[in-house]
Protein backbone atom coordinates (compact mmCIF):
# COMPACT_ATOMS: atom_id res chain seq x y z
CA UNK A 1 17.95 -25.75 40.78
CA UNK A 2 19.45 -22.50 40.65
CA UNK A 3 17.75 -21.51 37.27
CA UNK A 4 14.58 -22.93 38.17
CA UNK A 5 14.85 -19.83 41.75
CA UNK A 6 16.19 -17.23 39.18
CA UNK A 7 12.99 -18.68 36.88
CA UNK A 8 10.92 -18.11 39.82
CA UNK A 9 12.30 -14.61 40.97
CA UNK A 10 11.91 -13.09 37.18
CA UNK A 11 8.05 -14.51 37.27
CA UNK A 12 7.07 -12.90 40.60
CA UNK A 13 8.84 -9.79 39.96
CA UNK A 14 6.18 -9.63 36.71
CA UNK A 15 3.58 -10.72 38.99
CA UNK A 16 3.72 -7.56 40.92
CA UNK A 17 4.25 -5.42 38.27
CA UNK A 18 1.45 -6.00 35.72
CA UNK A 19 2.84 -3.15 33.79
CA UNK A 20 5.68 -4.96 32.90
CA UNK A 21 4.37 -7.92 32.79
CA UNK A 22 2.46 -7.08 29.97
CA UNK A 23 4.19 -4.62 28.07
CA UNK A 24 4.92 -4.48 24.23
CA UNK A 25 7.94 -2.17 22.83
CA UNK A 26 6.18 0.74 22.53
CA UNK A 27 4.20 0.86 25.09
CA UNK A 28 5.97 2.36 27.49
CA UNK A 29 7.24 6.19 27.88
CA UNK A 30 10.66 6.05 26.29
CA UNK A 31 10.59 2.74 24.40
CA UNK A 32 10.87 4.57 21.04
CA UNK A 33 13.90 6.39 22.30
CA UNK A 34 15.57 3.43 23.40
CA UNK A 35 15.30 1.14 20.45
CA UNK A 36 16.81 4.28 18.36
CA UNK A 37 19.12 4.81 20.96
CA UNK A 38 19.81 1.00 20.18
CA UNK A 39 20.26 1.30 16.62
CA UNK A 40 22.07 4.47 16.09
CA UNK A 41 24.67 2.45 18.68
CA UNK A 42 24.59 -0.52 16.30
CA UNK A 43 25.17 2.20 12.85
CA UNK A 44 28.22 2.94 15.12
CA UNK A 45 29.27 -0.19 16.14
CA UNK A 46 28.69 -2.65 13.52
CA UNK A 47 29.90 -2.83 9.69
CA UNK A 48 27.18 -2.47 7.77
CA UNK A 49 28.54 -3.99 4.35
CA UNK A 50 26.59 -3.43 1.10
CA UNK A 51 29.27 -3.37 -1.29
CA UNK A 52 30.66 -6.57 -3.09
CA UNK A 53 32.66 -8.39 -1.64
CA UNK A 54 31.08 -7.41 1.55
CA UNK A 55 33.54 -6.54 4.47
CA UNK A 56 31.08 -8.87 6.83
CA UNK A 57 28.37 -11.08 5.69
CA UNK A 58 24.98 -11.02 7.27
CA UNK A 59 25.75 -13.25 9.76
CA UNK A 60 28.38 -11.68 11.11
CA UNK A 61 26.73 -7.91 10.93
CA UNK A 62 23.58 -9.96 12.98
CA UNK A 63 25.80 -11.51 15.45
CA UNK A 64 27.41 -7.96 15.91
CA UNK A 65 24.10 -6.21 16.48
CA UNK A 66 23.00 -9.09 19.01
CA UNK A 67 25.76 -8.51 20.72
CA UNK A 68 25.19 -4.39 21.01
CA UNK A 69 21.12 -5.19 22.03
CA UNK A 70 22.28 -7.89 24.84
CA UNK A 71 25.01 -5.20 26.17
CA UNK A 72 22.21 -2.13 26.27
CA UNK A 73 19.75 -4.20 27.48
CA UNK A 74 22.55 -5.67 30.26
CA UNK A 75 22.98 -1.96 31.25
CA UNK A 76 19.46 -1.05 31.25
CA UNK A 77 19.70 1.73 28.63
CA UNK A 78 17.45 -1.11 26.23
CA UNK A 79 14.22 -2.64 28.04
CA UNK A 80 14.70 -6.69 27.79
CA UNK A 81 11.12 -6.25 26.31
CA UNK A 82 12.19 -4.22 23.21
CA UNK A 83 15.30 -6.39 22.48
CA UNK A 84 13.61 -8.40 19.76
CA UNK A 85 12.29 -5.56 18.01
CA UNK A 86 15.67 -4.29 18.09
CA UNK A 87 17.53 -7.48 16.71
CA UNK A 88 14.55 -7.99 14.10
CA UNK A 89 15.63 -4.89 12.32
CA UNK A 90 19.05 -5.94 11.99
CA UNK A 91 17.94 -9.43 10.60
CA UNK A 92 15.40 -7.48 8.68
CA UNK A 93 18.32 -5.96 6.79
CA UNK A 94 20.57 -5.55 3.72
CA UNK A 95 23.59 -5.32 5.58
CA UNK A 96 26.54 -8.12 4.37
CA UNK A 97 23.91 -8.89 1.98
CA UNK A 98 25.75 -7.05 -1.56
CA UNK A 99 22.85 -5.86 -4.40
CA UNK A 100 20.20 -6.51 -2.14
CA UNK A 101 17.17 -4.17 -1.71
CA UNK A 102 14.50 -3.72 1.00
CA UNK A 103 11.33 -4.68 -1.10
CA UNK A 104 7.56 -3.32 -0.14
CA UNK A 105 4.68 -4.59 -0.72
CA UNK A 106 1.11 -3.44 -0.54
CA UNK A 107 -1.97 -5.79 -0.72
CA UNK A 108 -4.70 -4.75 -2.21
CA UNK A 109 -5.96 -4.14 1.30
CA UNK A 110 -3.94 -1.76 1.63
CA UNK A 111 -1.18 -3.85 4.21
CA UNK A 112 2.35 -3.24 3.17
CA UNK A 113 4.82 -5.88 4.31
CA UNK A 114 8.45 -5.37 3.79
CA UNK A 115 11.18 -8.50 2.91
CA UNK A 116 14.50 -8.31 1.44
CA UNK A 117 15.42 -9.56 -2.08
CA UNK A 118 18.27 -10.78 -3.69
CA UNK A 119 17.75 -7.84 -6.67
CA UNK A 120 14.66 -5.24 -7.57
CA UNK A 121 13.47 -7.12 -10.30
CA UNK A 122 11.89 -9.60 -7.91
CA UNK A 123 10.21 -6.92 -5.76
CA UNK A 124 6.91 -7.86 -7.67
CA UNK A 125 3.26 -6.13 -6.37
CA UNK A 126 0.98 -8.58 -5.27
CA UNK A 127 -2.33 -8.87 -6.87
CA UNK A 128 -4.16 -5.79 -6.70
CA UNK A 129 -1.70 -3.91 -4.62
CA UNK A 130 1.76 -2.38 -5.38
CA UNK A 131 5.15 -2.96 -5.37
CA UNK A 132 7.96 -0.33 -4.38
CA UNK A 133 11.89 -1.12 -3.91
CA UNK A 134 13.05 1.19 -1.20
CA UNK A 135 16.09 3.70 -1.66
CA UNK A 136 19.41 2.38 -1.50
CA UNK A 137 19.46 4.43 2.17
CA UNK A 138 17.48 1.85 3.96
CA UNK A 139 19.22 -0.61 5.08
CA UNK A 140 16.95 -2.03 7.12
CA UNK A 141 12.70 -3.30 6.65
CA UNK A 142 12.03 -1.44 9.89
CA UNK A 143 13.14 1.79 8.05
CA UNK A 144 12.39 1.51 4.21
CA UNK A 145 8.28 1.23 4.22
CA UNK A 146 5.07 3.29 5.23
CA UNK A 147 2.03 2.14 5.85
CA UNK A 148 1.31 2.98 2.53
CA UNK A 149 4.65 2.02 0.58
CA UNK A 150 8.16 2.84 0.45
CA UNK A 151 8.99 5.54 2.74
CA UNK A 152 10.23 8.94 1.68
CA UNK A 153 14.37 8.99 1.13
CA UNK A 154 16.25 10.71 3.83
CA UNK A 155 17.15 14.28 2.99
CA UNK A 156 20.38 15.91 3.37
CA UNK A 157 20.82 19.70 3.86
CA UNK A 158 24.14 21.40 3.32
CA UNK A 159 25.08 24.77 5.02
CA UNK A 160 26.45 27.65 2.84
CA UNK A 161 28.89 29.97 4.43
């Protein structure tokens, strides 16, 4: 009975706020910030293992990340709106997952869709399209393709005295 009230509550409070109600990560002012706010607190949070043997498995580095969304979200510095885009990136990832690579793929429509696979050789281009593996710095789908391909690696810059 009492989650059927609390069922109740969370549906009118969307009914009066058709905003909410119908927002998408992303379509609010500061959804963007949050979801990186998110994921540079799961970098620092959560093992991200690439190396074999893997200091966590993929499970494990998942489970971790859940557990950083739920706690954001819990203390309203994540909307509960933008958790799954949040946790998708860290299933979406290489992390506990040792030699694999984030793999792009462009149809010859020109839609790139990123997966993960088990080495490069099997990040194959679809017919008519292309094929890119992304660079080692990518962990994670949500990171290591354009909309055109494999996005550009990170650059570092180093300070002379």
């Amino acid at each position: 009975m009492r989650a059927q009230l609390l069922g109740l509550l969370a549906l009118a409070s969307l009914c009066l706020d058709p905003a909410v109600a119908l927002a998408g990560c992303g379509d609010q002012l500061g959804d963007a910030q949050a979801v990186a706010d998110a994921r540079d607190a799961i970098d620092s949070t959560c093992t991200c293992s690439t190396e074999d043997p893997p200091a966590v498995n993929h499970g494990q580095y998942v489970s971790c990340a859940v557990g950083v969304v739920n706690q954001r979200a819990g203390d309203n510095l994540l909307p509960t709106y933008c958790k799954g885009a949040v946790k998708r990136c860290a299933a979406r990832s290489t992390c506990g997952k040792p030699g694999f690579v984030a793999c792009c793929r462009t149809s010859s429509s020109g839609k790139t869709k990123c997966s993960t696979k088990r080495d490069g050789t099997l990040c194959i281009e679809p017919a008519g399209g292309n094929a890119c593996v992304a660079d080692s710095a990518f962990t994670s789908c949500c990171d290591a393709c354009t909309e055109s391909g494999c996005a550009s690696p990170p650059t570092t810059s180093t300070t002379v005295p």
